[in-house]
Protein backbone atom coordinates (compact mmCIF):
# COMPACT_ATOMS: atom_id res chain seq x y z
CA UNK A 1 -45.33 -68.42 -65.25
CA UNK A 2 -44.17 -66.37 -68.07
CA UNK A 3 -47.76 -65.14 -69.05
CA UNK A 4 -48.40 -64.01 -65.48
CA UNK A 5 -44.90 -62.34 -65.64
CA UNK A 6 -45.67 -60.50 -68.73
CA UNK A 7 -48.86 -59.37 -67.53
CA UNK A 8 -46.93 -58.18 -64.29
CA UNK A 9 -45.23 -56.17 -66.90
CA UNK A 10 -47.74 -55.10 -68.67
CA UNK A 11 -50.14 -54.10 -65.82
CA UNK A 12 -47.28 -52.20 -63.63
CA UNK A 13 -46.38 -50.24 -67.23
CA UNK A 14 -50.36 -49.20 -67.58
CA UNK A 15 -50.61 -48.58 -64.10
CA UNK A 16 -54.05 -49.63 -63.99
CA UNK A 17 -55.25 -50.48 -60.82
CA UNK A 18 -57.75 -53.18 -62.03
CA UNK A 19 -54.99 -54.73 -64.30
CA UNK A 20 -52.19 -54.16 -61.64
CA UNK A 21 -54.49 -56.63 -58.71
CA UNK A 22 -55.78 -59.46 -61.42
CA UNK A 23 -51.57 -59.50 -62.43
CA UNK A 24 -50.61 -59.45 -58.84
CA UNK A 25 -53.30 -62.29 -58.12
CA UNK A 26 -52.32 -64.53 -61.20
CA UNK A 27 -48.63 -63.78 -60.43
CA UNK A 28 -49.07 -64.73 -57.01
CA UNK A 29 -50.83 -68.43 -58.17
CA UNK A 30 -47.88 -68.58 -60.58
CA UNK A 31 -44.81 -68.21 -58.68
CA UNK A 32 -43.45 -65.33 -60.12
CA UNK A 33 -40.22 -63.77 -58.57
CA UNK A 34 -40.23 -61.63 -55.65
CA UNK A 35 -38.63 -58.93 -56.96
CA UNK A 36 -41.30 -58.74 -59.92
CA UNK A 37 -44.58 -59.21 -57.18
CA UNK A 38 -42.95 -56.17 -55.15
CA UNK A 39 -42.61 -54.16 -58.20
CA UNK A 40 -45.79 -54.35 -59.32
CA UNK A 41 -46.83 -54.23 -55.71
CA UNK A 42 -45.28 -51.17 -55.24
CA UNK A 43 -46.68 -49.42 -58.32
CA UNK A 44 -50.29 -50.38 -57.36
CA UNK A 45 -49.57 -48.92 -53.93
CA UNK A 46 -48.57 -45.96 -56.17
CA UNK A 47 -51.94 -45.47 -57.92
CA UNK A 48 -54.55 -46.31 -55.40
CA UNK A 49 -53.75 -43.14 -53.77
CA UNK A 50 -53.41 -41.34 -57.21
CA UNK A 51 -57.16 -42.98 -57.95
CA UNK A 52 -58.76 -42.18 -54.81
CA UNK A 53 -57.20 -38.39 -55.36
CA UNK A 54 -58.73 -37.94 -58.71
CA UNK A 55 -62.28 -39.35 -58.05
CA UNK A 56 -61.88 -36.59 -54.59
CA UNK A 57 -60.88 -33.92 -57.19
CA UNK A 58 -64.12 -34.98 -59.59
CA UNK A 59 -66.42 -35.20 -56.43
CA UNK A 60 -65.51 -31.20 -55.31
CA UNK A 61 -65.78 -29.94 -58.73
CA UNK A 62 -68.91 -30.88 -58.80
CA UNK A 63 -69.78 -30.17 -55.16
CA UNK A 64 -68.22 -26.15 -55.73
CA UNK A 65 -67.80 -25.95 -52.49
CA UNK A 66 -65.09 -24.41 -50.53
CA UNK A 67 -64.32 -27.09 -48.17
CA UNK A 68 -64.34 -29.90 -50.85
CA UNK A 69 -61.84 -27.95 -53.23
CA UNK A 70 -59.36 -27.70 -50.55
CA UNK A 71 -59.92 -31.13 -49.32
CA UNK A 72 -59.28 -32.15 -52.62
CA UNK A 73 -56.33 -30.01 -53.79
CA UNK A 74 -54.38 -31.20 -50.55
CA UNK A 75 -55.57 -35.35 -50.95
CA UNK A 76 -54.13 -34.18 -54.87
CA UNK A 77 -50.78 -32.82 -53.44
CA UNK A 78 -49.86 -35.54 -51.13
CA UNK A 79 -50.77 -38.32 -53.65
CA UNK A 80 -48.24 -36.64 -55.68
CA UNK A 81 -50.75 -35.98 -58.87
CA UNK A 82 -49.53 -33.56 -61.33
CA UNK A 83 -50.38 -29.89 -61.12
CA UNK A 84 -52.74 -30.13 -64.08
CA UNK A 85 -54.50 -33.01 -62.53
CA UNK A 86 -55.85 -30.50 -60.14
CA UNK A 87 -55.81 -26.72 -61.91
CA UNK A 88 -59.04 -26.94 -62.13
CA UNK A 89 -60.02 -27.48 -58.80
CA UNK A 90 -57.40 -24.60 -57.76
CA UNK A 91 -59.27 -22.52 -60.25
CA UNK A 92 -62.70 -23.27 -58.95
CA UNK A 93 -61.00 -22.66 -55.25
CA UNK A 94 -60.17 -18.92 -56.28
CA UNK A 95 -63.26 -18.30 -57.69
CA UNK A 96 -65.16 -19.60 -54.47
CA UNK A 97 -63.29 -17.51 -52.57
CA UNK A 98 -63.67 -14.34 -54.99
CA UNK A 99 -67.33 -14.84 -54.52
CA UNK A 100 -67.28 -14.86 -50.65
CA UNK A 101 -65.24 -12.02 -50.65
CA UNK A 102 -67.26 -10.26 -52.79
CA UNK A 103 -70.52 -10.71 -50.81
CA UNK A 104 -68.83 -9.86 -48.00
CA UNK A 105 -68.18 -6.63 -49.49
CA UNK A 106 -71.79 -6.30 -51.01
CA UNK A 107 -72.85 -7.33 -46.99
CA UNK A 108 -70.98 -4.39 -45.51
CA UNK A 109 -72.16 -1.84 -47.90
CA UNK A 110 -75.76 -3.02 -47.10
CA UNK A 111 -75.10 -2.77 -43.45
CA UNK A 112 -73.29 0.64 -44.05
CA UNK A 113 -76.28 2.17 -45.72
């Protein structure tokens, strides 16, 4: 009971996802304390959201696409990542949109001549 307590520990203090369900599993077989389980229960609850944030944020950088970066920024913001976690994709946002604008411009001077 102690080992699957410490791992509890350990796992919730990592926040690792993979970690955080084999501890909840082994805690779960071992009897651990309620108040330890919902802890660690609550931290993985925590993360998945955080996880499944970042791999959106690594799928639109590489997608460049208008629609994903936003997408991803907002999944990001309400899974309470840090800013940095997602500059890049805010960066890559503005410069998406500087290029439409600018063909837009380059459009209407075609049309115009």
């Amino acid at each position: 009971r102690s080992e699957a307590e410490a791992a509890l520990r350990s796992a919730a203090e990592a926040r690792d996802i993979e970690l955080l369900k084999a501890a909840i599993e082994q805690g779960r077989d071992a009897g651990v304390d309620a108040a330890l389980m919902k802890q660690a229960q609550d931290v993985l609850d925590d993360e998945v959201p955080k996880q499944k944030a970042r791999e959106q944020l690594a799928a639109a950088c590489e997608a460049c696409t208008k629609a994903a970066l936003s997408e991803a920024i907002e999944a990001a913001k309400a899974a309470k990542l840090q800013d940095s976690e997602y500059q890049k994709a805010v960066e890559l946002l503005h410069q998406e949109e500087e290029k439409e604008r600018l063909l837009a411009a380059v459009q209407k001077c075609l049309e115009e001549s």
